[in-house]
N, C-alpha and C. Protein backbone atom coordinates (compact mmCIF):
# COMPACT_ATOMS: atom_id res chain seq x y z
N UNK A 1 109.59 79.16 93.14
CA UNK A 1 108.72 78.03 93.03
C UNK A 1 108.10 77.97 91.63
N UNK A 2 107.38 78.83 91.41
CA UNK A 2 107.01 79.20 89.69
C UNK A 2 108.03 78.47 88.60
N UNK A 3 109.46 79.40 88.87
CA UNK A 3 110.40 78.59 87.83
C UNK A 3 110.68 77.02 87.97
N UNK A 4 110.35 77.12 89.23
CA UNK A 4 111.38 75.55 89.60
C UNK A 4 110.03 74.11 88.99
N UNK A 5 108.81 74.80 89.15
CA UNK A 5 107.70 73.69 88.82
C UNK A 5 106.72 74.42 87.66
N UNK A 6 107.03 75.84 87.23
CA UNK A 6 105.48 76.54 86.35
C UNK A 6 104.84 76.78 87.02
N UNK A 7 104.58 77.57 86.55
CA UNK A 7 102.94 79.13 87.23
C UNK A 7 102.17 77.84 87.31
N UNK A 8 101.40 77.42 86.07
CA UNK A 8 100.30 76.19 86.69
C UNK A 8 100.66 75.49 87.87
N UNK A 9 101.29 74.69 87.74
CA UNK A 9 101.46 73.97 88.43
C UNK A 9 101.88 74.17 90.53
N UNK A 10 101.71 75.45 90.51
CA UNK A 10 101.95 75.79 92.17
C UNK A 10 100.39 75.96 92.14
N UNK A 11 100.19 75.98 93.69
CA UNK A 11 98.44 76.39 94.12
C UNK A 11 99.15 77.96 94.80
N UNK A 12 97.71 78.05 95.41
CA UNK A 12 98.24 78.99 96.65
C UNK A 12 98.67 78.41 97.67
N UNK A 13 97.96 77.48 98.17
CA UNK A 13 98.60 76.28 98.92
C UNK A 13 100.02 76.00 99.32
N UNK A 14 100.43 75.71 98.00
CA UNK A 14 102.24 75.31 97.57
C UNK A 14 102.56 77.01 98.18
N UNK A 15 102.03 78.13 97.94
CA UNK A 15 102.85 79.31 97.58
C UNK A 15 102.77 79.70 99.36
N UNK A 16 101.67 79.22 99.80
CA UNK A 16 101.72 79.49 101.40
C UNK A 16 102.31 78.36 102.51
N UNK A 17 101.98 77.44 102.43
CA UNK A 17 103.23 76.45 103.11
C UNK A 17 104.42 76.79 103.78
N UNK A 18 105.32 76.99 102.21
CA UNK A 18 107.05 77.63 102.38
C UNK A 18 106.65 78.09 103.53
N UNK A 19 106.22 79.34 103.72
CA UNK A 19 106.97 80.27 104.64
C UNK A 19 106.02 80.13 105.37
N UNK A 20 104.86 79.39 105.57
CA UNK A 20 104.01 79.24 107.14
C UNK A 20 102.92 80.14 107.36
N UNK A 21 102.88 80.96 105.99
CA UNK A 21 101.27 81.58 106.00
C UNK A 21 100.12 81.20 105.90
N UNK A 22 99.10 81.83 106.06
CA UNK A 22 97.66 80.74 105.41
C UNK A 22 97.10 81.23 104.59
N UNK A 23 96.41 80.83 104.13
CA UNK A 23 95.59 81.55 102.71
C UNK A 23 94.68 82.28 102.99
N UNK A 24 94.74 82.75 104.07
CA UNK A 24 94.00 84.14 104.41
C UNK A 24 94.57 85.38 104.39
N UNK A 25 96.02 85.09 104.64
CA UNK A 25 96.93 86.36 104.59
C UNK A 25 97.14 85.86 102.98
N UNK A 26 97.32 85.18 102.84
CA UNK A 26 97.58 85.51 101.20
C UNK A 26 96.75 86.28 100.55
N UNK A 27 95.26 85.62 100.69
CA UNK A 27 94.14 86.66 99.92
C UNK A 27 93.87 87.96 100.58
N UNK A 28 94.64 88.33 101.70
CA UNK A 28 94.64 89.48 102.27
C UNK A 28 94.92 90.71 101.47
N UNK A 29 96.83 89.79 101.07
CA UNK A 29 97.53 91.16 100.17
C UNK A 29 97.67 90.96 98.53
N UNK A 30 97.07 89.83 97.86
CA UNK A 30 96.86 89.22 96.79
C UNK A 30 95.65 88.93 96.53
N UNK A 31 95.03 89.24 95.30
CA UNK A 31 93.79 88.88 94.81
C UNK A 31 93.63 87.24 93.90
N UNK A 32 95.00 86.59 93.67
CA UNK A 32 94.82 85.99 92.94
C UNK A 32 96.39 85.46 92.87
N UNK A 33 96.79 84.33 92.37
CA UNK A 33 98.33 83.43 92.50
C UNK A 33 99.07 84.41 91.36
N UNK A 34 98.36 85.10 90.20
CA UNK A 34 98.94 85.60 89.25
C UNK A 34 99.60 86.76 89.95
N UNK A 35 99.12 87.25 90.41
CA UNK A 35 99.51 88.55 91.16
C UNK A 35 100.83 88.81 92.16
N UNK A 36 100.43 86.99 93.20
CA UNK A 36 101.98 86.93 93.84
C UNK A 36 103.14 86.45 92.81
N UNK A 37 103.20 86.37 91.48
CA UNK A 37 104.09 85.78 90.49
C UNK A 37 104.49 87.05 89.74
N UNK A 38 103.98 88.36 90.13
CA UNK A 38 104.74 89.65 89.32
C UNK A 38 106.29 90.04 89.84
N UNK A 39 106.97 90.56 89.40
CA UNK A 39 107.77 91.01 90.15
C UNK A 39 107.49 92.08 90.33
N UNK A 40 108.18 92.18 92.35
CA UNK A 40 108.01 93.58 93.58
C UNK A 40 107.53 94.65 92.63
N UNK A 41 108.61 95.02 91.87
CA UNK A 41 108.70 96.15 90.91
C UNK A 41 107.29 96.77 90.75
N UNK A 42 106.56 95.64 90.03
CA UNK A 42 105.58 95.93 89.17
C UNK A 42 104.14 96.20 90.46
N UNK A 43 104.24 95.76 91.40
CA UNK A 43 103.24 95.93 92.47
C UNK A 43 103.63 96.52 93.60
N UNK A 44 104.59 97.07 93.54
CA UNK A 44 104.71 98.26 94.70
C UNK A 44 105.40 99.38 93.56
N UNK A 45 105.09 99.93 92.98
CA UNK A 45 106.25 101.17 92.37
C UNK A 45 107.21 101.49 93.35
N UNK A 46 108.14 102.69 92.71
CA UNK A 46 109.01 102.81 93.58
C UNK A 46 108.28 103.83 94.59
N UNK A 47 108.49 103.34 96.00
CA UNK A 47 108.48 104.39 96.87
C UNK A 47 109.67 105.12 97.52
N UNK A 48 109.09 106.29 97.92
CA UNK A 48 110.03 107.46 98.48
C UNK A 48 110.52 107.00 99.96
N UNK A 49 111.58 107.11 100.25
CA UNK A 49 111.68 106.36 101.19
C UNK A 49 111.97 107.35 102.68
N UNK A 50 111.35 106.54 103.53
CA UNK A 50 110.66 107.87 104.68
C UNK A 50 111.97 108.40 105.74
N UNK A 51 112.45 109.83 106.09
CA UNK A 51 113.18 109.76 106.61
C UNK A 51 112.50 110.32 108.29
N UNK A 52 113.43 110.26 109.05
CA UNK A 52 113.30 110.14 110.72
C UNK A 52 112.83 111.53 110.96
């Protein structure tokens, strides 16, 4: 969404819609629209991945 219209130009709004969240779960796991626009990478490091 970012590429297709620019960082300005989405809300949180636009960014919660798509997929049917509300902007409560957004500000749940996001402090801010900049934040859902990082890439995974950069906001989860890599984790170890858990075995059984």
């Amino acid at each position: 969404m970012f590429l297709e219209r620019g960082f300005e130009n989405v809300t949180v709004t636009d960014i919660t819609e798509r997929p049917g969240l509300t902007r409560g779960t957004f500000f749940r796991y996001f402090t801010d629209k900049s934040l859902a626009g990082q890439p995974r990478r950069l906001l989860w490091p890599r984790c170890s991945p858990v075995s059984a």
